[in-house]
Every structure is written in C-alpha cells, then in structure tokens.
Protein backbone atom coordinates (compact mmCIF):
# COMPACT_ATOMS: atom_id res chain seq x y z
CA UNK A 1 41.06 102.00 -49.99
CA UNK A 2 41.03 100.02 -53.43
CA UNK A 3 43.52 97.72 -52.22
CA UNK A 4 41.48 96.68 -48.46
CA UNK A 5 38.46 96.48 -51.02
CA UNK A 6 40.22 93.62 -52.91
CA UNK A 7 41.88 92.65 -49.31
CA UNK A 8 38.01 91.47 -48.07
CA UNK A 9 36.90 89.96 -51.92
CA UNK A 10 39.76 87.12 -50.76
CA UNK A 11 38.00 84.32 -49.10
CA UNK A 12 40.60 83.85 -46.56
CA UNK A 13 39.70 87.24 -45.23
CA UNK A 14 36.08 86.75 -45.35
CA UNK A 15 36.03 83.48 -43.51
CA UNK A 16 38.32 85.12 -40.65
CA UNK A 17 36.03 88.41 -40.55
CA UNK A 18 33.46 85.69 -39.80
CA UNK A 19 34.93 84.09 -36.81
CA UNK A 20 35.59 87.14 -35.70
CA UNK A 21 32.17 88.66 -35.72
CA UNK A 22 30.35 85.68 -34.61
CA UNK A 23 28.02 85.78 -31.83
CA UNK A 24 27.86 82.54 -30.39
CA UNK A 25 29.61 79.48 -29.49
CA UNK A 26 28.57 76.97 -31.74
CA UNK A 27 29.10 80.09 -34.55
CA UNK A 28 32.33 80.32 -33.68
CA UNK A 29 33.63 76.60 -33.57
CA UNK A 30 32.01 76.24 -36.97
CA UNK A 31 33.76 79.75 -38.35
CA UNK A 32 36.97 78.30 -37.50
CA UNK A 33 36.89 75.09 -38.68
CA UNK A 34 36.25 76.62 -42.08
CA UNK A 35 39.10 79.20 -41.51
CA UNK A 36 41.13 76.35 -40.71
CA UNK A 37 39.78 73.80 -43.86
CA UNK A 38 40.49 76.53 -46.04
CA UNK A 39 44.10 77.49 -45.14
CA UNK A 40 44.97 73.67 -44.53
CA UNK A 41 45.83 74.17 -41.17
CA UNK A 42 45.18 71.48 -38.19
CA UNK A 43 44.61 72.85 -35.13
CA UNK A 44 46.00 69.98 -33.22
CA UNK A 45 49.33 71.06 -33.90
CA UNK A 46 49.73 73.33 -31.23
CA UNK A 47 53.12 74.35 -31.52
CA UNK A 48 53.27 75.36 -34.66
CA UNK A 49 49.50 76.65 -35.37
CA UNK A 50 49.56 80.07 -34.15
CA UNK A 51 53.05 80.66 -36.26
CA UNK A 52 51.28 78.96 -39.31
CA UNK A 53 48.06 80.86 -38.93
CA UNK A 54 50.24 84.27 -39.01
CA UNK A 55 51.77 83.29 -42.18
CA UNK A 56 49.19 82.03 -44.32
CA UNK A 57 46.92 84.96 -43.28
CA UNK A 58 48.27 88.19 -44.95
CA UNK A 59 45.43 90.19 -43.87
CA UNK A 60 45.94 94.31 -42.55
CA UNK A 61 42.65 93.10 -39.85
CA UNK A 62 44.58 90.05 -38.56
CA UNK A 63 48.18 91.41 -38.60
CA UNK A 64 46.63 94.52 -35.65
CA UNK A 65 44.98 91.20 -33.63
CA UNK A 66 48.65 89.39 -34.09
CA UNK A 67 50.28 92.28 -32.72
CA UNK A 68 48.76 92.37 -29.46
CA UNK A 69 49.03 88.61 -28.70
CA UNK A 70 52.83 88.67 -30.17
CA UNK A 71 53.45 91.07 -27.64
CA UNK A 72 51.34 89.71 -24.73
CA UNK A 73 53.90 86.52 -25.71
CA UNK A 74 57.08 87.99 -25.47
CA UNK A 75 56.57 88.69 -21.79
CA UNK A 76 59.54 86.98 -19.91
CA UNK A 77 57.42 84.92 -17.86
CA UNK A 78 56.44 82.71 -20.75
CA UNK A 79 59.86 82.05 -21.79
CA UNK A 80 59.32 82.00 -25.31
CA UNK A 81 56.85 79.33 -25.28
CA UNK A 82 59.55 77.19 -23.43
CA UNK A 83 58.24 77.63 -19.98
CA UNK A 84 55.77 74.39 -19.69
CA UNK A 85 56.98 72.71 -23.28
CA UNK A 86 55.75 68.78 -23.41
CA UNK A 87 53.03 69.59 -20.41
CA UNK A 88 49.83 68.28 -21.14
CA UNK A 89 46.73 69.84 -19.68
CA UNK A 90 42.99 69.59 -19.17
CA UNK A 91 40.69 71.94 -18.53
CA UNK A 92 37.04 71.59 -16.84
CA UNK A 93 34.97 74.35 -18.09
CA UNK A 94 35.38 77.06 -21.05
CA UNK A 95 33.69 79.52 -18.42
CA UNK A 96 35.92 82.90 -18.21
CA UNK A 97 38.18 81.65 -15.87
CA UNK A 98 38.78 78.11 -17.36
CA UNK A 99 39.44 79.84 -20.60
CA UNK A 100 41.81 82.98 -19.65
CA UNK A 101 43.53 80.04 -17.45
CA UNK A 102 43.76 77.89 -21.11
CA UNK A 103 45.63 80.95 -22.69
CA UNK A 104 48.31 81.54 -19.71
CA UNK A 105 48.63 77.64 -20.04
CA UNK A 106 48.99 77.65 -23.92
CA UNK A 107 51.61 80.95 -23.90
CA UNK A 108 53.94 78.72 -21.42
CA UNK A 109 54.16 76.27 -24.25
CA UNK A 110 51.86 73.68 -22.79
CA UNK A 111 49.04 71.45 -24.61
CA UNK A 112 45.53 72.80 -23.51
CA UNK A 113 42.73 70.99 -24.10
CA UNK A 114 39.29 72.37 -23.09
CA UNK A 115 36.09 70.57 -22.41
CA UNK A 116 32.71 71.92 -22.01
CA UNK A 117 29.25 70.39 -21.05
CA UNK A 118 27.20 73.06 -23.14
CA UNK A 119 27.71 74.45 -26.44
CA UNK A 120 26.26 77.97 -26.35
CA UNK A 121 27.29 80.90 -23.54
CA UNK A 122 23.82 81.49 -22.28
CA UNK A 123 24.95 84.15 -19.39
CA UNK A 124 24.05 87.48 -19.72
CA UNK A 125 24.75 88.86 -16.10
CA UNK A 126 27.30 91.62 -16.55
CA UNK A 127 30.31 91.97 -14.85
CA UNK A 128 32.02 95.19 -13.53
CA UNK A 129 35.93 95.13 -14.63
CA UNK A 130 38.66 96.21 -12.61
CA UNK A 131 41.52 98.37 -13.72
CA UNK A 132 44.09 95.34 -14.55
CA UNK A 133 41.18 93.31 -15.96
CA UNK A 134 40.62 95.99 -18.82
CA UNK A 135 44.11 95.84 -19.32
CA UNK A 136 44.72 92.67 -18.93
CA UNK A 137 41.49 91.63 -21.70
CA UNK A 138 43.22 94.79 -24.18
CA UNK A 139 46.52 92.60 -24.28
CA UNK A 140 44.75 90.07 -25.62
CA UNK A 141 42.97 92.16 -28.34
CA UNK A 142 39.37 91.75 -27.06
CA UNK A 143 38.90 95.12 -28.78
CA UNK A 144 39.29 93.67 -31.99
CA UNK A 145 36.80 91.08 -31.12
CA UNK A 146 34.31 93.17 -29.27
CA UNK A 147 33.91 96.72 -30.92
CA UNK A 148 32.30 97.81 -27.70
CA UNK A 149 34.81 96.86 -25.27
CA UNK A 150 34.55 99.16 -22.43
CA UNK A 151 33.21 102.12 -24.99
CA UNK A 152 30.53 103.43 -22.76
CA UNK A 153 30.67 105.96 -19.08
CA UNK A 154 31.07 102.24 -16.93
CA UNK A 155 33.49 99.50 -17.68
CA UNK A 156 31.77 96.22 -17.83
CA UNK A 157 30.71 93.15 -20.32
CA UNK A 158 28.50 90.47 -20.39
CA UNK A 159 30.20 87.19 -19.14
CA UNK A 160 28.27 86.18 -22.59
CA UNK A 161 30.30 88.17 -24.70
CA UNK A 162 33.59 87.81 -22.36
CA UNK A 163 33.46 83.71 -23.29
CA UNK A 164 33.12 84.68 -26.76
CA UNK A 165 35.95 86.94 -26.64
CA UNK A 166 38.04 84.53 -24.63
CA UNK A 167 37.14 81.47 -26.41
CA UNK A 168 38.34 83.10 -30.16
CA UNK A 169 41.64 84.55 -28.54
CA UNK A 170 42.17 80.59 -27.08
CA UNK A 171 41.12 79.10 -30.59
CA UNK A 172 43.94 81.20 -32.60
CA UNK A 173 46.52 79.85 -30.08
CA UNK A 174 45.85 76.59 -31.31
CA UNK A 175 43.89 75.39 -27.89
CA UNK A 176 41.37 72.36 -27.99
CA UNK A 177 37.94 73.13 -27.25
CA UNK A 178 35.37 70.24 -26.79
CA UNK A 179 31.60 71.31 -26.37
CA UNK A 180 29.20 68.60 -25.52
CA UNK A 181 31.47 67.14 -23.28
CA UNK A 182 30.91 66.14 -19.31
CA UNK A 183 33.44 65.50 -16.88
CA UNK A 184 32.67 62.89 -14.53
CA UNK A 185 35.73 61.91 -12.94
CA UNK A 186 39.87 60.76 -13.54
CA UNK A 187 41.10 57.59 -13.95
CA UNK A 188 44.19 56.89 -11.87
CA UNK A 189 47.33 55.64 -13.99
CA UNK A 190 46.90 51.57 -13.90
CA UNK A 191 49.55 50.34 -10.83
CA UNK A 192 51.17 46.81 -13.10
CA UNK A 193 52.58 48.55 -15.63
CA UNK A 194 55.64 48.02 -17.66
CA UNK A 195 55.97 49.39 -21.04
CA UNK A 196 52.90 51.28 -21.74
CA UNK A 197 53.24 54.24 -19.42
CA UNK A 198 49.38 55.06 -19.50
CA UNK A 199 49.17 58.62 -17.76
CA UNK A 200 46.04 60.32 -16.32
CA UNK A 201 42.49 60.40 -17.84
CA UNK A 202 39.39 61.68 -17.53
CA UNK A 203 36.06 59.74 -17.74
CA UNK A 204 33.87 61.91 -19.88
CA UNK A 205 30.30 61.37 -21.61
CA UNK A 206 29.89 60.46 -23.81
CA UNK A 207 32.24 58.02 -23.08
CA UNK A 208 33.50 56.91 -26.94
CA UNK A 209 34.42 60.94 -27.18
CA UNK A 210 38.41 60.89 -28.03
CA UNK A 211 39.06 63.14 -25.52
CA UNK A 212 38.52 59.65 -23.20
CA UNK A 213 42.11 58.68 -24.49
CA UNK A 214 43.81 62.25 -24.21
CA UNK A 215 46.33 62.05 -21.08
CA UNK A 216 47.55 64.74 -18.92
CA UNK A 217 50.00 66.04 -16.36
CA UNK A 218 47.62 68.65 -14.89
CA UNK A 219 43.55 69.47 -15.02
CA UNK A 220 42.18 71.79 -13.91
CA UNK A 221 38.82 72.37 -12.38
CA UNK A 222 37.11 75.80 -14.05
CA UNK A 223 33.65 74.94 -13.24
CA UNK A 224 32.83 77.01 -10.98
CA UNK A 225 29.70 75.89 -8.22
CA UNK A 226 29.68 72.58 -9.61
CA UNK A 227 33.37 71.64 -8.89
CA UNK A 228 33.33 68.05 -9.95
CA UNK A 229 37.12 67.52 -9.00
CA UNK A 230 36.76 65.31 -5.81
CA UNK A 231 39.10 65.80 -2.90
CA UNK A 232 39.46 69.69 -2.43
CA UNK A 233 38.17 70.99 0.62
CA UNK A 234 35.21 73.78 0.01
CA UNK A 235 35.05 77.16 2.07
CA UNK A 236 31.32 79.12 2.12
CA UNK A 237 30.93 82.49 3.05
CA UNK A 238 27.56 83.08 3.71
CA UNK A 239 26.18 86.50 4.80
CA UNK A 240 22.79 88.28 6.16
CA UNK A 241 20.21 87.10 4.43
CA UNK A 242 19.43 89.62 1.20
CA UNK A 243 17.04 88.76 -1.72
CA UNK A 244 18.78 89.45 -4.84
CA UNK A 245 16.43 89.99 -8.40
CA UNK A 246 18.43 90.38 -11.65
CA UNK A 247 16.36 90.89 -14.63
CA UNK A 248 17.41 91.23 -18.54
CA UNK A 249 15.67 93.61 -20.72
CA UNK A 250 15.95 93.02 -24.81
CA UNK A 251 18.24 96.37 -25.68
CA UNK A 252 16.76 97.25 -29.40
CA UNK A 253 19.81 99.73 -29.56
CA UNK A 254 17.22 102.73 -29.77
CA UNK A 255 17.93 106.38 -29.58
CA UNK A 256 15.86 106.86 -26.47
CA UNK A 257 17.64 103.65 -25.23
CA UNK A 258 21.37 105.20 -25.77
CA UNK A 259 20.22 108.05 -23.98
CA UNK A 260 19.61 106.14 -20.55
CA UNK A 261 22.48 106.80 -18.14
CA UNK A 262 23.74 103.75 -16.40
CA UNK A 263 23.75 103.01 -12.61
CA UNK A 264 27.11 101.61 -11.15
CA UNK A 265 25.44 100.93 -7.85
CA UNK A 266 23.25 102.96 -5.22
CA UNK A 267 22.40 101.97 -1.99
CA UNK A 268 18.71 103.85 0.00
CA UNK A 269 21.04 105.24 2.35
CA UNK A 270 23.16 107.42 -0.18
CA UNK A 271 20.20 108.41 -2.43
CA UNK A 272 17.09 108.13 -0.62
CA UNK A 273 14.56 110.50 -2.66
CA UNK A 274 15.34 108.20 -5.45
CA UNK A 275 14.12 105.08 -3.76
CA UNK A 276 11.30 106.75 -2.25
CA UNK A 277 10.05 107.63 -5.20
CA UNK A 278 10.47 103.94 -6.82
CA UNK A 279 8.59 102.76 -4.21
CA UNK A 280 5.53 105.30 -4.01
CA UNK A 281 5.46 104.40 -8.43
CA UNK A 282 5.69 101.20 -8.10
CA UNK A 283 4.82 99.51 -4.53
CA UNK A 284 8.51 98.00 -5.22
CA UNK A 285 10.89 98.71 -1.86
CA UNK A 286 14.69 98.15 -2.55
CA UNK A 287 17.62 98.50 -0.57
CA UNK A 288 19.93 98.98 -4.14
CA UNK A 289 20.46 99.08 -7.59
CA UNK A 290 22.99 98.28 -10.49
CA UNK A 291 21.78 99.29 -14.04
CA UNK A 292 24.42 98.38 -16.42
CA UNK A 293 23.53 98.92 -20.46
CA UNK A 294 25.31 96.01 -22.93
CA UNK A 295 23.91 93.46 -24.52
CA UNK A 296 20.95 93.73 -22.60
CA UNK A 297 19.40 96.28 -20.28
CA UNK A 298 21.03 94.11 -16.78
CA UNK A 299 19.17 95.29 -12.94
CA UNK A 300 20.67 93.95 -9.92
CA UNK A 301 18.53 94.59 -7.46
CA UNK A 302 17.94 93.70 -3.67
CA UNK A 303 14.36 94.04 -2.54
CA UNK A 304 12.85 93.97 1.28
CA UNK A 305 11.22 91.04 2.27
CA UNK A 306 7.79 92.57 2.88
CA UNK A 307 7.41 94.31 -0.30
CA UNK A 308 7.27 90.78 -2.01
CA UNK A 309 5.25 89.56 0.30
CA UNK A 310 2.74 92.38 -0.89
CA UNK A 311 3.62 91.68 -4.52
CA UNK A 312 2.93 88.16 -4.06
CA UNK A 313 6.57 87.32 -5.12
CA UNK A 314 6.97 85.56 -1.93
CA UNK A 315 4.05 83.26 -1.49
CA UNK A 316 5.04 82.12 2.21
CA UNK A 317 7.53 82.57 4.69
CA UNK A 318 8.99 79.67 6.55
CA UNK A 319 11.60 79.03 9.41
CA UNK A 320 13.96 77.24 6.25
CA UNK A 321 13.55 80.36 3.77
CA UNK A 322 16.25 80.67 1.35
CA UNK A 323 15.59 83.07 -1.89
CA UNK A 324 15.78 79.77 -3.92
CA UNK A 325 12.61 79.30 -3.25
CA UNK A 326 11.66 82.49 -5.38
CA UNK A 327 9.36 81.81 -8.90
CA UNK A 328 10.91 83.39 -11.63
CA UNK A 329 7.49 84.07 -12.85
CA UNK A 330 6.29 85.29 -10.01
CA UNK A 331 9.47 87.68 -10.04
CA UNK A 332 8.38 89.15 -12.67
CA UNK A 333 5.47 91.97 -11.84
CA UNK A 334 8.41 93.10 -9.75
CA UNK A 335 11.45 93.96 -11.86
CA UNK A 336 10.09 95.04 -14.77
CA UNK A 337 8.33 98.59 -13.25
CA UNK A 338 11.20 98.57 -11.32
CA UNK A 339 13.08 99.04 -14.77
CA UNK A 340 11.01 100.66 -16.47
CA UNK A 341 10.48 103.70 -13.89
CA UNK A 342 14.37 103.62 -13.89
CA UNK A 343 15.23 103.78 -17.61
CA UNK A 344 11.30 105.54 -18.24
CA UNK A 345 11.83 103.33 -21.55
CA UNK A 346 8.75 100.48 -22.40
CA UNK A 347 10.56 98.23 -23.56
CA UNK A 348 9.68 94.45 -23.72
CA UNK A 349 10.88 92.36 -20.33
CA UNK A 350 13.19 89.15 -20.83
CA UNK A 351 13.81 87.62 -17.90
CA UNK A 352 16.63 85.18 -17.51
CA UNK A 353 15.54 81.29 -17.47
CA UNK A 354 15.28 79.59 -14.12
C-alpha cells in the first residue's frame, strides 16, 4: 500500500490518472498533451509511440490497461503491426464507428489520422450492446476507462461515454485526432506530374489547418447521416410511420434513484396493465418503452398519434407529416410524467437539444 501511495505522488502517474478519468473531449485532448509534454513523447511518431509510452510509464494502473491492448495486438490478423505498414489513412468522423475503425487501422500498422467537426461528444442516447460488442470493448480495456462498464442488470452505455472510451484507447496507440476540423471534399492527385508524387488530400476548414497537406492511400467516411464522401450510392429503409420521443433525465446518483429497475424494452401487447395504467395517470398513450439508467435517466418511447394531438404535442396534422415536425418544447409535458410515473422519482427533466 505504501509503495502505490508514493506510485500516485509521481507526476507521471497523476497526469495519466487524469486522462484517464476525464469526462470530455476537449478534457481529454488537453490531459494527453500534458501526459505527452511531460514524458517527451510526440505523438506523431506512430510507430514507435505506443512502445515508448509503455516504457517511460512504470505505473501498476497503466501496466493492467497495456495488458489488454498487448494482447488484443498479438492477434494474427494484425501481423505484428506489419499488416498495413507505410498505409496512410484518413478518417471522417471520431463518432464510435470512425474511431473503433481508427484502432483496427492503427493495430495493422497503418497511419490514422482522425478529423472531427466538433470538439465535445454531446450524445447521450444509450445504446444496447451485443454479446461480441462487450467483448469486443473489454479487449480494449474500456473497463479501465469506464468503471461502470456494463456493471448494472442491462448491458448498455452512452454513445457519450463510448467516444470517450474509444477516443483514449485510439490516443495511446499513437492515432491523430483533429477536433475543429470539417471535411468538405478530396482533391484528386494533380494529372502533369513528374517528380513530386503529390497523393490524395482532403479540403478541410479551416483551410490553413495542416491536416490540408496530410496525404493518404485510404479515407474513410465515419460520419454517419451526413456522409460527405461523394459518389457512394445511398440505400433508405423506411418503415410505418411511428413517432419516436427520447428524453434525458439528470441522474443525481441517489439512493432512491439506484433503486429504479431498468426497462430493456416492452411493447402494450406483452404488458398491457402497465400501459393502461400510464395512460389513465398521465393522458400519455404509448405503444413501448426502453428505460435504460447511465449517465442519465434515457426513455425511448413511441407514442400514438392522437394522444399528442390531445397533449398539444402535435399542433396539426397534414397530408406531408413527418415527426420532424415535432417541438422539442412542446415534447416536453409529455415525457417527463411519462418518466416520472415510470421511475415514481421527481427528478428534474433535461431534455436533449433540438
């Protein structure tokens, strides 16, 4: 015990207990950056910076986090490192799936470089995990980021705290990551060259950013809806209409709170006292319910049309309705009975911005 006591007095130790517990994006960058200043270490020099890291950080916390990825990285598949050596990569997006695809990327051996147009993870909706996604996310030691990884009766997390967990596992691997940064389209290789050999580039704003001169063999379009990568062909699937409300509430980590079992999803059919009884407390008629407990208290919920009506949550009907048209304001009156009479907690509403 006397010897982890002087472990955490070294400031080494302390800055890297600070990247790991921080809580947001911008925290983050700045934590390592100072990790990094104070060992000397650049981060640009990806092939060496994860072996570097290890060495210069002789700390019992670290050494169980370097465990898990040495072991994720001896899987055949990545060939030591070898598989994508002198491959240069760009990423759109430091979403979940532009990140997790930046790790696979950086464990073949390949340059990753990340850009992203915001600088905080703002998304709170929660996200059920499969099986192999739990085990997959444990490989990379997002226990040691995230305490609460899968600790309660339903495995889920926050897409939030999933970027956060993502984007400090990508970090340590020595992966670029660019905030404040817009993709707005590549710039072909010029056709009369000689010598130079200019490759691929991305135009970016701000345009003087240096990641305007970085060139790449592959990029890769993580950006979900917004897909700015011209010339793929898109596929919709678009079902009935249904009229979706998802609502936040501030979790203050209560006892009363803790006590609250969570819902993994009920429909009227399979349950439908329940909903009968929601609707006669709170004039609120739904067809289903997810209640997952994390950072947040997080409802999913899919209400029938005329109950809004009668709420005054829909204003009007018209032949072009699409749920877009909803108020988040005007959403409001509706979700948060609905949650309370669920959770029977009071507990102040914070709805996620429009």
């Amino acid at each position: 015990m006397e010897e982890r006591k002087h472990e955490t007095m070294n400031p080494a130790h302390v800055l890297f207990d600070r990247f790991v517990q921080a809580t947001t994006c911008k925290g983050t960058l700045k934590a390592f950056q100072e990790l990094c200043d104070h060992l000397e270490l650049k981060p640009k020099d990806y092939r060496s910076f994860y072996h570097k890291l290890k060495s210069k950080l002789n700390y019992w916390k670290a050494k169980a986090l370097w465990a898990k990825l040495d072991k994720r990285g001896s899987h055949k598949d990545y060939k030591k490192g070898k598989a994508c050596t002198n491959t240069k990569c760009l990423i759109i997006g430091a979403g979940p799936c532009g990140l997790r695809t930046a790790i696979d990327l950086s464990l073949l051996g390949a340059k990753v470089v990340v850009i992203e147009k915001r600088d905080a993870f703002s998304r709170n909706n929660v996200l059920h995990l499969w099986p192999f996604t739990i085990h997959d996310l444990r490989g990379l030691g997002a226990k040691k980021f995230y305490g609460k990884f899968c600790a309660g009766a339903i495995d889920h997390i926050s897409i939030r705290q999933l970027q956060l967990i993502l984007l400090k596992v990508a970090l340590i691997l020595g992966i670029e990551i660019h905030v404040n940064v817009e993709f707005q389209g590549l710039i072909q290789p010029p056709e009369d060259q000689e010598n130079e050999r200019i490759g691929w580039r991305a135009l970016v704003h701000p345009k003087t950013h240096p990641v305007s001169e970085y060139e790449f063999e592959v990029i890769i379009g993580g950006d979900g809806r917004r897909n700015t990568l011209e010339g793929f062909r898109r596929k919709e699937f678009r079902g009935k209409l249904a009229i979706a409300i998802t609502a936040n509430f501030i979790n203050r980590n209560t006892t009363a709170e803790a006590k609250v079992e969570e819902i993994s999803g009920v429909a009227f059919i399979f349950n439908q006292k329940f909903f009968q009884e929601l609707r006669e407390a709170t004039g609120i008629d739904l067809e289903n319910i997810v209640y997952y407990k994390d950072d947040t208290h997080y409802f999913v919920m899919t209400a029938k049309k005329q109950s809004l009506l009668d709420k005054g949550v829909i204003l009007h009907v018209t032949p072009s309705f699409y749920p877009g048209t909803l108020s988040c304001f005007s959403a409001q009156p509706s979700c948060v009975p609905s949650g309370r009479t669920r959770t029977k907690l009071f507990i102040q509403p914070t709805l996620p911005k429009s």
